[in-house]
Protein backbone atom coordinates (compact mmCIF):
# COMPACT_ATOMS: atom_id res chain seq x y z
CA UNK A 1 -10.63 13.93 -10.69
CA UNK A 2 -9.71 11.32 -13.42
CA UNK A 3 -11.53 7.73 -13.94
CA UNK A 4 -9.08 5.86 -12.36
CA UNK A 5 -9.40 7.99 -9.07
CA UNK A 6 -12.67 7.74 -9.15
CA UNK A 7 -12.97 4.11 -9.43
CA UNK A 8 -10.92 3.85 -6.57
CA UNK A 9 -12.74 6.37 -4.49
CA UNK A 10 -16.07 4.18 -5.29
CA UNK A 11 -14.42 0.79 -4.26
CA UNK A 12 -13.47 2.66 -0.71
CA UNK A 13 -16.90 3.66 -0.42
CA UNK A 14 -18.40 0.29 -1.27
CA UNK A 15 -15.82 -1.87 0.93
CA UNK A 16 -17.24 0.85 4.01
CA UNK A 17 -20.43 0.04 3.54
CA UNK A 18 -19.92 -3.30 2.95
CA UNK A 19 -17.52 -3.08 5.92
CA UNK A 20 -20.48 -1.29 8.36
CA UNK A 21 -23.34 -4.02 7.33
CA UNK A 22 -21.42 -7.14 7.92
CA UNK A 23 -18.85 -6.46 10.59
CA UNK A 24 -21.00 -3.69 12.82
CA UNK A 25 -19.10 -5.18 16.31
CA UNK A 26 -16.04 -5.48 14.97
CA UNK A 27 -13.02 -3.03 16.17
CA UNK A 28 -12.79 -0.21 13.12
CA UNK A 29 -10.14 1.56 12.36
CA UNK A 30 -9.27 4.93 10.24
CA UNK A 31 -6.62 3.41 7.51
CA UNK A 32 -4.66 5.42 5.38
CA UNK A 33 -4.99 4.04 1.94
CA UNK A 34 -3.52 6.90 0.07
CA UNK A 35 -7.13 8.34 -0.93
CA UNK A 36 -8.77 11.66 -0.31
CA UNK A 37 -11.83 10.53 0.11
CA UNK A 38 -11.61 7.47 2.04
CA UNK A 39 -9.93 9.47 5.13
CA UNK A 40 -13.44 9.74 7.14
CA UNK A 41 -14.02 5.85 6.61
CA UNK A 42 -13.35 3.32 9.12
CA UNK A 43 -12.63 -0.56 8.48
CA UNK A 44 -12.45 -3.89 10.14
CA UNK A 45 -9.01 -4.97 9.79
CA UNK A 46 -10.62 -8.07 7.07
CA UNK A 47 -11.77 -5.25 5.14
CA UNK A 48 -8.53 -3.31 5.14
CA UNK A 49 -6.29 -5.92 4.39
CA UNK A 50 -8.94 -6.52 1.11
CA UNK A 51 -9.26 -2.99 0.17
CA UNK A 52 -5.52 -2.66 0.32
CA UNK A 53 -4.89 -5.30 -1.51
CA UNK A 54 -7.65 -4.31 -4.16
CA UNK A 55 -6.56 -0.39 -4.69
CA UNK A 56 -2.75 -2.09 -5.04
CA UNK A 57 -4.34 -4.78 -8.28
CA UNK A 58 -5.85 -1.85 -9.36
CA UNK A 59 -2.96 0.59 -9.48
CA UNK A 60 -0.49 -2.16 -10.66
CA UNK A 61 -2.89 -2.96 -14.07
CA UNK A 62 -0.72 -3.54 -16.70
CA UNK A 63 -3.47 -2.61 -19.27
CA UNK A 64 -3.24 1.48 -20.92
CA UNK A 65 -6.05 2.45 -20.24
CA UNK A 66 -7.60 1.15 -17.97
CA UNK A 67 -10.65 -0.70 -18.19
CA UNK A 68 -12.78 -1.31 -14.83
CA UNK A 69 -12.42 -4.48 -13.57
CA UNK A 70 -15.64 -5.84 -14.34
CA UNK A 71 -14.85 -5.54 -17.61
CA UNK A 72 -11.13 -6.80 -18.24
CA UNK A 73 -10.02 -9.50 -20.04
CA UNK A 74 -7.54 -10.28 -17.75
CA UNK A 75 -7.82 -10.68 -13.91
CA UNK A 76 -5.83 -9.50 -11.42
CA UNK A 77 -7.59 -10.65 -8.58
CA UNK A 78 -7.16 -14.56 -7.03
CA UNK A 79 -10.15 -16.34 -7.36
CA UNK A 80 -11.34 -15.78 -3.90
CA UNK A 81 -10.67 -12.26 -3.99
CA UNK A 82 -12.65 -11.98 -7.30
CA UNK A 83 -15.94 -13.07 -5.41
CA UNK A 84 -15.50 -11.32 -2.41
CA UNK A 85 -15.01 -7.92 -4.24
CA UNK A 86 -18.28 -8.91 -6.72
CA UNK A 87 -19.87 -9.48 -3.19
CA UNK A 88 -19.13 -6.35 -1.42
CA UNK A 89 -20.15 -4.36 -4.72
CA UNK A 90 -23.29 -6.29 -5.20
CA UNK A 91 -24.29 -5.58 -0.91
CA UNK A 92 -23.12 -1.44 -1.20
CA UNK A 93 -24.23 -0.86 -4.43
CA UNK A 94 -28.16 -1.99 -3.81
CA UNK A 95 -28.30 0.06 -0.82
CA UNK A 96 -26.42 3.43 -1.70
CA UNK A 97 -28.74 3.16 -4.79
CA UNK A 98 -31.82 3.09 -2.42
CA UNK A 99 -30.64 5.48 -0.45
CA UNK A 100 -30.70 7.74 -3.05
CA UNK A 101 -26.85 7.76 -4.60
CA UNK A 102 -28.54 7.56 -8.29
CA UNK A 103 -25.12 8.97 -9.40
CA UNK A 104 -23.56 5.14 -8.77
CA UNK A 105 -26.40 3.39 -10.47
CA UNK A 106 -24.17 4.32 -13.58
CA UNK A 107 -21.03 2.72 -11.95
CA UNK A 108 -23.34 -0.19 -11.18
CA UNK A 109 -24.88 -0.88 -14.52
CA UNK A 110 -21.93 -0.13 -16.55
């Protein structure tokens, strides 16, 4: 699996968990996003429409190679966009790290 996969696969992960804590009685869907590993998760239709339009920023970077967003000199995001997605990382990332995912506290930190 390369970086860039990877990355991706972590923001699907994030947005569900994000997704789960703050939109519990919402209607979630499956959503084919065009990642392996995000088949199994289920969104609120808010957090679909952000995570597509996050994985299509991401895949449309015009930077070779690609840096990870929290560290780019350019932004692809629109302003709002920019917070929610520092939001939704700062929520999953806390508690996947508690409950034991020490593999992202490196995806975290760095």
């Amino acid at each position: 699996m390369d970086k860039e996969t990877k990355d991706l696969g972590v923001l699907a992960l994030f947005t569900h968990v994000y997704c789960a804590g703050h939109h519990a009685d919402a209607q979630r869907e499956s959503v084919e996003i065009g990642l392996e590993k995000s088949l199994n998760y289920r969104y609120c239709a808010a957090c679909a429409d952000f995570l597509q339009y996050a994985l299509e920023r991401r895949q449309r970077c015009p930077l070779d190679p690609r840096p990870s967003c929290k560290h780019c000199q350019i932004h692809c995001y629109r302003a709002g966009h920019r917070e929610k997605v520092r939001e939704i990382m700062r929520y999953s990332g806390l508690r996947l790290i508690r409950r034991g995912r020490l593999d992202l506290l490196w995806h975290y930190l760095f």
